[in-house]
PDB file of N, CA and C in Angstrom:
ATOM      1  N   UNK A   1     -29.794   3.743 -15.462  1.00  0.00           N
ATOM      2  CA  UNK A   1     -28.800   3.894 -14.432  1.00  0.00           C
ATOM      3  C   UNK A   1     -27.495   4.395 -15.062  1.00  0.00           C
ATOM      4  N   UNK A   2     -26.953   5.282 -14.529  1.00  0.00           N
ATOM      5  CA  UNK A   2     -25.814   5.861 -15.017  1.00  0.00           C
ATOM      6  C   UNK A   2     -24.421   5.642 -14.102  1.00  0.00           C
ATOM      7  N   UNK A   3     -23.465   5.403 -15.346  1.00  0.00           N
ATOM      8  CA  UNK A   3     -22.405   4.041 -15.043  1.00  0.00           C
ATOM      9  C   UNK A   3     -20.966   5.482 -14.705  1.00  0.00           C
ATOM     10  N   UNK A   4     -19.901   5.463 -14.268  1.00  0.00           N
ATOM     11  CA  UNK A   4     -19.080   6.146 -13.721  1.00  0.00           C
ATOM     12  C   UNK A   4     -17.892   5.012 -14.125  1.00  0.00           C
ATOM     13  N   UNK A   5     -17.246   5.237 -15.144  1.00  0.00           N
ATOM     14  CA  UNK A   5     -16.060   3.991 -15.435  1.00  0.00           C
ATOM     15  C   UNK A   5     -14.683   4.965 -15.352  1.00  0.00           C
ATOM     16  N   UNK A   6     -13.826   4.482 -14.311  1.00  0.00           N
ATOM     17  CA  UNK A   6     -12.678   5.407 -14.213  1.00  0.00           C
ATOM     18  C   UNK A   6     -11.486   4.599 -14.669  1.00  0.00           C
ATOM     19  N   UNK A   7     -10.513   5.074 -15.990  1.00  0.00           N
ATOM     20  CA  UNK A   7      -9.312   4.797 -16.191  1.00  0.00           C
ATOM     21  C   UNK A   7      -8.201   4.347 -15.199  1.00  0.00           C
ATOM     22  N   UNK A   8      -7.787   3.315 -14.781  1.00  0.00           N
ATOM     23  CA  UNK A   8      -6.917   3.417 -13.816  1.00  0.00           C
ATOM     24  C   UNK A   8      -5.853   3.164 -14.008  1.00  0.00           C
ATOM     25  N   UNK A   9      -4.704   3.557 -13.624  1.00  0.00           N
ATOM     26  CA  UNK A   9      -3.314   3.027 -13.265  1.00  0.00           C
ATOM     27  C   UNK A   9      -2.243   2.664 -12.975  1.00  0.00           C
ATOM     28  N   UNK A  10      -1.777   1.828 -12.799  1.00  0.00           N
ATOM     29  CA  UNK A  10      -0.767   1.438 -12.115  1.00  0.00           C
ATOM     30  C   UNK A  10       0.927   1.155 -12.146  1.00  0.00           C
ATOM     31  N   UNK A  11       1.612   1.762 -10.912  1.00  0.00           N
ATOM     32  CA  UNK A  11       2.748   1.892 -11.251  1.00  0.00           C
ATOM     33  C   UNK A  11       3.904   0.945  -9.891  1.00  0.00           C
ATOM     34  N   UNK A  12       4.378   0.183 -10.316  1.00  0.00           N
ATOM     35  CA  UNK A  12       5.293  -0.553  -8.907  1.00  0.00           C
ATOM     36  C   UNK A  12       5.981   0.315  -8.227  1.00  0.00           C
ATOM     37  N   UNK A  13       6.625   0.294  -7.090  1.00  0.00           N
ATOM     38  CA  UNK A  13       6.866   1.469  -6.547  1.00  0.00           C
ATOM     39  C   UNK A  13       8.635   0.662  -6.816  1.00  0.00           C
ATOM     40  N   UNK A  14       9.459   1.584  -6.749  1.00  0.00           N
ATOM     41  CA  UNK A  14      10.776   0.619  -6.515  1.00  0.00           C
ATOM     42  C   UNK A  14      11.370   0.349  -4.949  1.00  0.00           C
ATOM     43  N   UNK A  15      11.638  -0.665  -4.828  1.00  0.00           N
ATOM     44  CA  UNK A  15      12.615  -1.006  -3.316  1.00  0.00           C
ATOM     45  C   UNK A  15      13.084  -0.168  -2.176  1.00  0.00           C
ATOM     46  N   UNK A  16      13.734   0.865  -2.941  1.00  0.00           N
ATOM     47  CA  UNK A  16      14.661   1.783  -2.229  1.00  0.00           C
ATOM     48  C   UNK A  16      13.805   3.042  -2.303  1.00  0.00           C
ATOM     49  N   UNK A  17      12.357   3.392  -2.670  1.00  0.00           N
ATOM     50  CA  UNK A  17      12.331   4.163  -2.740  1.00  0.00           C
ATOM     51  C   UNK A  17      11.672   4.834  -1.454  1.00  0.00           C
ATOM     52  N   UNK A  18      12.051   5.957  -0.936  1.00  0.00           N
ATOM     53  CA  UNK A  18      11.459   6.031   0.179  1.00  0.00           C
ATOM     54  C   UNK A  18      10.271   5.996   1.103  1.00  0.00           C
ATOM     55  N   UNK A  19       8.820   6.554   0.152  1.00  0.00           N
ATOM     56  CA  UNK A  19       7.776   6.020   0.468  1.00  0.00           C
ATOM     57  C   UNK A  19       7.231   4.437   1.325  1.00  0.00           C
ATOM     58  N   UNK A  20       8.470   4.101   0.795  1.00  0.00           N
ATOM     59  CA  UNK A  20       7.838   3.055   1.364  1.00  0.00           C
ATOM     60  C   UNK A  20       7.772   2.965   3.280  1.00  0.00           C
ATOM     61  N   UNK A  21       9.024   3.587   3.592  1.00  0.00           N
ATOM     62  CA  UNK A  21       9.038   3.633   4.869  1.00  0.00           C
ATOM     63  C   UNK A  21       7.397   3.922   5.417  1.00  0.00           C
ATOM     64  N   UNK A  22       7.288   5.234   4.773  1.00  0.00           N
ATOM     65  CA  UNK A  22       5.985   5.747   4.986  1.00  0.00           C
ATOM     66  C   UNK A  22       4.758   5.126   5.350  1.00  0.00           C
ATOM     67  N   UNK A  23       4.677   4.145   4.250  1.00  0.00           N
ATOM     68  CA  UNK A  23       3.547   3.376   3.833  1.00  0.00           C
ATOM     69  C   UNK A  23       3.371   2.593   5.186  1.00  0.00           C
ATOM     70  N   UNK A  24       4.587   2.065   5.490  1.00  0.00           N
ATOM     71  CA  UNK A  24       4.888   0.569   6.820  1.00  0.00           C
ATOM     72  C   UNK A  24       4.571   1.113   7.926  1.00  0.00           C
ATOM     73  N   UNK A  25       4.869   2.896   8.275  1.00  0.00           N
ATOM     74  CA  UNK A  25       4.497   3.596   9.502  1.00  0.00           C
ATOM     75  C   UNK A  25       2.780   3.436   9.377  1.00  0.00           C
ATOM     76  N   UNK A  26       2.173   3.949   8.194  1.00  0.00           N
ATOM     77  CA  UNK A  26       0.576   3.728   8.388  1.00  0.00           C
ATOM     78  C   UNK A  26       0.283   2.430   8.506  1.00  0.00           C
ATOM     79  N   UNK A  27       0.593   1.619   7.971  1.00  0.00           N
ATOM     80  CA  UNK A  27      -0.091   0.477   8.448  1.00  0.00           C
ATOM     81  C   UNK A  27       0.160  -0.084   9.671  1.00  0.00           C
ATOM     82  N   UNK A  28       1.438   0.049  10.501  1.00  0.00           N
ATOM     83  CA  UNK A  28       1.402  -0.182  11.815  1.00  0.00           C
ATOM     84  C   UNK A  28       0.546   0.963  12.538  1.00  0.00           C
ATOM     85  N   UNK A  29       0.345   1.876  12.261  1.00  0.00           N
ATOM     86  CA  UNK A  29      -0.251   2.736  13.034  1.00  0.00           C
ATOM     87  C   UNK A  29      -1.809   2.417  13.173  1.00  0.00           C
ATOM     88  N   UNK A  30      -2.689   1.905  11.546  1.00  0.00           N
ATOM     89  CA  UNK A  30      -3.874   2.013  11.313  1.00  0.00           C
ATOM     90  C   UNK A  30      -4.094   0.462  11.794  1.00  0.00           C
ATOM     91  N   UNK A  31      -3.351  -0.651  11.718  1.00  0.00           N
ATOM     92  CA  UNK A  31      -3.534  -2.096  12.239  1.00  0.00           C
ATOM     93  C   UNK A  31      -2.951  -2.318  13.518  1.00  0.00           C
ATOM     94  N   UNK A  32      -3.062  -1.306  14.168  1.00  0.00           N
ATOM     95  CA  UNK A  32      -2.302  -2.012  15.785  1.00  0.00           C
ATOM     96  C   UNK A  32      -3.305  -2.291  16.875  1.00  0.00           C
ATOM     97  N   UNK A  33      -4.211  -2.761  16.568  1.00  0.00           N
ATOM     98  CA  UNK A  33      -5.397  -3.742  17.210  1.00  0.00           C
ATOM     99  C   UNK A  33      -4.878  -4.711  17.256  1.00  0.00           C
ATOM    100  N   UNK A  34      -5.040  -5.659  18.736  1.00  0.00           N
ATOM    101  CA  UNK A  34      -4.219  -6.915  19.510  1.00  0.00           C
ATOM    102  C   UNK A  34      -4.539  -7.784  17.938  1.00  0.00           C
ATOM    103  N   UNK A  35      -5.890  -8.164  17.244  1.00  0.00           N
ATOM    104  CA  UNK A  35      -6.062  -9.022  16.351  1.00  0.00           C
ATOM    105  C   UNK A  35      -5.248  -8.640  14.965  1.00  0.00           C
ATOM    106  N   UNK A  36      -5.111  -7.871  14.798  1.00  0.00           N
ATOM    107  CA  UNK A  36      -4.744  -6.767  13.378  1.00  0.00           C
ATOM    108  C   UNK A  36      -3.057  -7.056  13.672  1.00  0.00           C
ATOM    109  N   UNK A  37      -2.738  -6.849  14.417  1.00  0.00           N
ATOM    110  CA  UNK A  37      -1.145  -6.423  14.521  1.00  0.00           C
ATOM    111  C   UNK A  37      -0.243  -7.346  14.266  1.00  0.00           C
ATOM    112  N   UNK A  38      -0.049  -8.805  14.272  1.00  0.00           N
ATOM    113  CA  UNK A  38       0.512  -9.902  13.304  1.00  0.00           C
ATOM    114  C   UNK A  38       0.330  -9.294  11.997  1.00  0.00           C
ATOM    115  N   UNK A  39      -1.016  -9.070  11.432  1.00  0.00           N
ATOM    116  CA  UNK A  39      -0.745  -8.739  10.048  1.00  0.00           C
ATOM    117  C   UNK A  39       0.147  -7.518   9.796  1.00  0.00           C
ATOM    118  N   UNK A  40       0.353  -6.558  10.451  1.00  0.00           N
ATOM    119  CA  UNK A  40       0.179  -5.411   9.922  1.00  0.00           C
ATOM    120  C   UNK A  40       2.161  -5.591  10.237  1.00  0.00           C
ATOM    121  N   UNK A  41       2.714  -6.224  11.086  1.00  0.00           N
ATOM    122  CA  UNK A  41       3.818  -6.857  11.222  1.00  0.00           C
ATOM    123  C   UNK A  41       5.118  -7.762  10.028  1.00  0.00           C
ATOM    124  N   UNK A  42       3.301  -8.111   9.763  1.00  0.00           N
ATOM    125  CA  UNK A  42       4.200  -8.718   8.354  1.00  0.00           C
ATOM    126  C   UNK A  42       4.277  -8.540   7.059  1.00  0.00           C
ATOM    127  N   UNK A  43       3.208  -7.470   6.974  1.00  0.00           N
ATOM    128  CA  UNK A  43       3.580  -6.550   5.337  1.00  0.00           C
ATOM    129  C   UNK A  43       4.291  -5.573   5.803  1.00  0.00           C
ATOM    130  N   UNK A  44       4.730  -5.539   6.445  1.00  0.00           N
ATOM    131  CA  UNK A  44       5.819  -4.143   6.517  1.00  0.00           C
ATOM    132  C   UNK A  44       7.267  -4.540   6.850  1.00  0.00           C
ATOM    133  N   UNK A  45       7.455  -6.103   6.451  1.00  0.00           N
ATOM    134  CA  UNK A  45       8.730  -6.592   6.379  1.00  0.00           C
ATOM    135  C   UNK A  45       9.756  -5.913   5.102  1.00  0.00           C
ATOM    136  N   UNK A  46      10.577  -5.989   4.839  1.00  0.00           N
ATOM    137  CA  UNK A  46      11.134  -5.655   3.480  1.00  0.00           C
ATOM    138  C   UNK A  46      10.632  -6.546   2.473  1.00  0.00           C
ATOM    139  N   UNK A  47      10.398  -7.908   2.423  1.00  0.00           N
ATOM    140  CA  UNK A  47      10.447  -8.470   1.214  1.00  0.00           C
ATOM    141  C   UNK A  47       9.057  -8.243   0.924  1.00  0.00           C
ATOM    142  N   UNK A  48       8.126  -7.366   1.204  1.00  0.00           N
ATOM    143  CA  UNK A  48       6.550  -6.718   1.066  1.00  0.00           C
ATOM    144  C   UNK A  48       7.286  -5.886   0.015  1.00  0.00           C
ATOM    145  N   UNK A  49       7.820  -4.970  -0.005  1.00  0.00           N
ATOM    146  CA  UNK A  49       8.182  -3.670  -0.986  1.00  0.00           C
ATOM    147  C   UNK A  49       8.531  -4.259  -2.099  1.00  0.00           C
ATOM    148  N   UNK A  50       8.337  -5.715  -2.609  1.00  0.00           N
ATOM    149  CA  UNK A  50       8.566  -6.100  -3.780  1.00  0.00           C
ATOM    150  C   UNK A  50       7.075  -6.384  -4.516  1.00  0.00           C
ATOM    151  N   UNK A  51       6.358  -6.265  -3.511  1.00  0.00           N
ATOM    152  CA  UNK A  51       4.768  -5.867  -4.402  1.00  0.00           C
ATOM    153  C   UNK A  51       3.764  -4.829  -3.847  1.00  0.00           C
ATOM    154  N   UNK A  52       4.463  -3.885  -2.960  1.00  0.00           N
ATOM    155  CA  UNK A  52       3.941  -2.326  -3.499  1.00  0.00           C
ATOM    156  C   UNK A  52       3.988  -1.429  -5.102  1.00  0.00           C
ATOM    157  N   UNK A  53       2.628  -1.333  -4.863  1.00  0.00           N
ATOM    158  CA  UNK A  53       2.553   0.071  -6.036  1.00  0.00           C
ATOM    159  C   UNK A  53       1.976   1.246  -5.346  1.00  0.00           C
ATOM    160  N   UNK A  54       1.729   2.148  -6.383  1.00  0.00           N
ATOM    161  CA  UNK A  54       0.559   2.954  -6.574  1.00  0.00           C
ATOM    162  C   UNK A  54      -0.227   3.140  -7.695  1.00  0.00           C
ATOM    163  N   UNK A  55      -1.444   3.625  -6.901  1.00  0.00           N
ATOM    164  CA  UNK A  55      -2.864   3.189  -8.311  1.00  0.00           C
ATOM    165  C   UNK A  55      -3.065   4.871  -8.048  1.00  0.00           C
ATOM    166  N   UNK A  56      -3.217   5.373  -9.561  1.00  0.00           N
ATOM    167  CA  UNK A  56      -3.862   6.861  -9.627  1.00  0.00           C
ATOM    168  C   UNK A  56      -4.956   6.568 -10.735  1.00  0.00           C
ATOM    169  N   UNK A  57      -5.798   7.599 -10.775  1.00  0.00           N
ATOM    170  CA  UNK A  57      -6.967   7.539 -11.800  1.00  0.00           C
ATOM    171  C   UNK A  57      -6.849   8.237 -12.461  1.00  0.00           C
ATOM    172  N   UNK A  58      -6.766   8.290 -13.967  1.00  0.00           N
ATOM    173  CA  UNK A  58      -6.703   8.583 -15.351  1.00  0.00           C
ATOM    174  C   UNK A  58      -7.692   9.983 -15.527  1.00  0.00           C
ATOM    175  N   UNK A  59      -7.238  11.156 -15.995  1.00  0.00           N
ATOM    176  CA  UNK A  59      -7.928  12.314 -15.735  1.00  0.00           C
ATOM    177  C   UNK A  59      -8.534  12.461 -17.335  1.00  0.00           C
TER     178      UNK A  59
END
């Protein structure tokens, strides 16, 4: 069986940086199901952007 191991990694995003707005529009957009939408409410508070990153894979 042949194995596929990808380098990964990771970078915190900072506070202010703007993406993040971004990020909070998709997840209200992709979690706004009556059950989903508490959650999706409450990672897109500000004090969430203190444990956003992004993950890229190692070329």
């Amino acid at each position: 069986m042949r194995k596929n191991i990808l380098t990964v990694f990771g970078e915190k995003i900072q506070k202010d940086d703007e993406i993040n707005e971004k990020i909070n529009k998709a997840y209200l957009r992709k979690y706004r199901q009556l059950e989903n939408i508490t959650y999706a409410k409450g990672i897109t508070q500000a004090e969430y952007t203190e444990y956003t990153m992004e993950f890229n894979i190692k070329k």
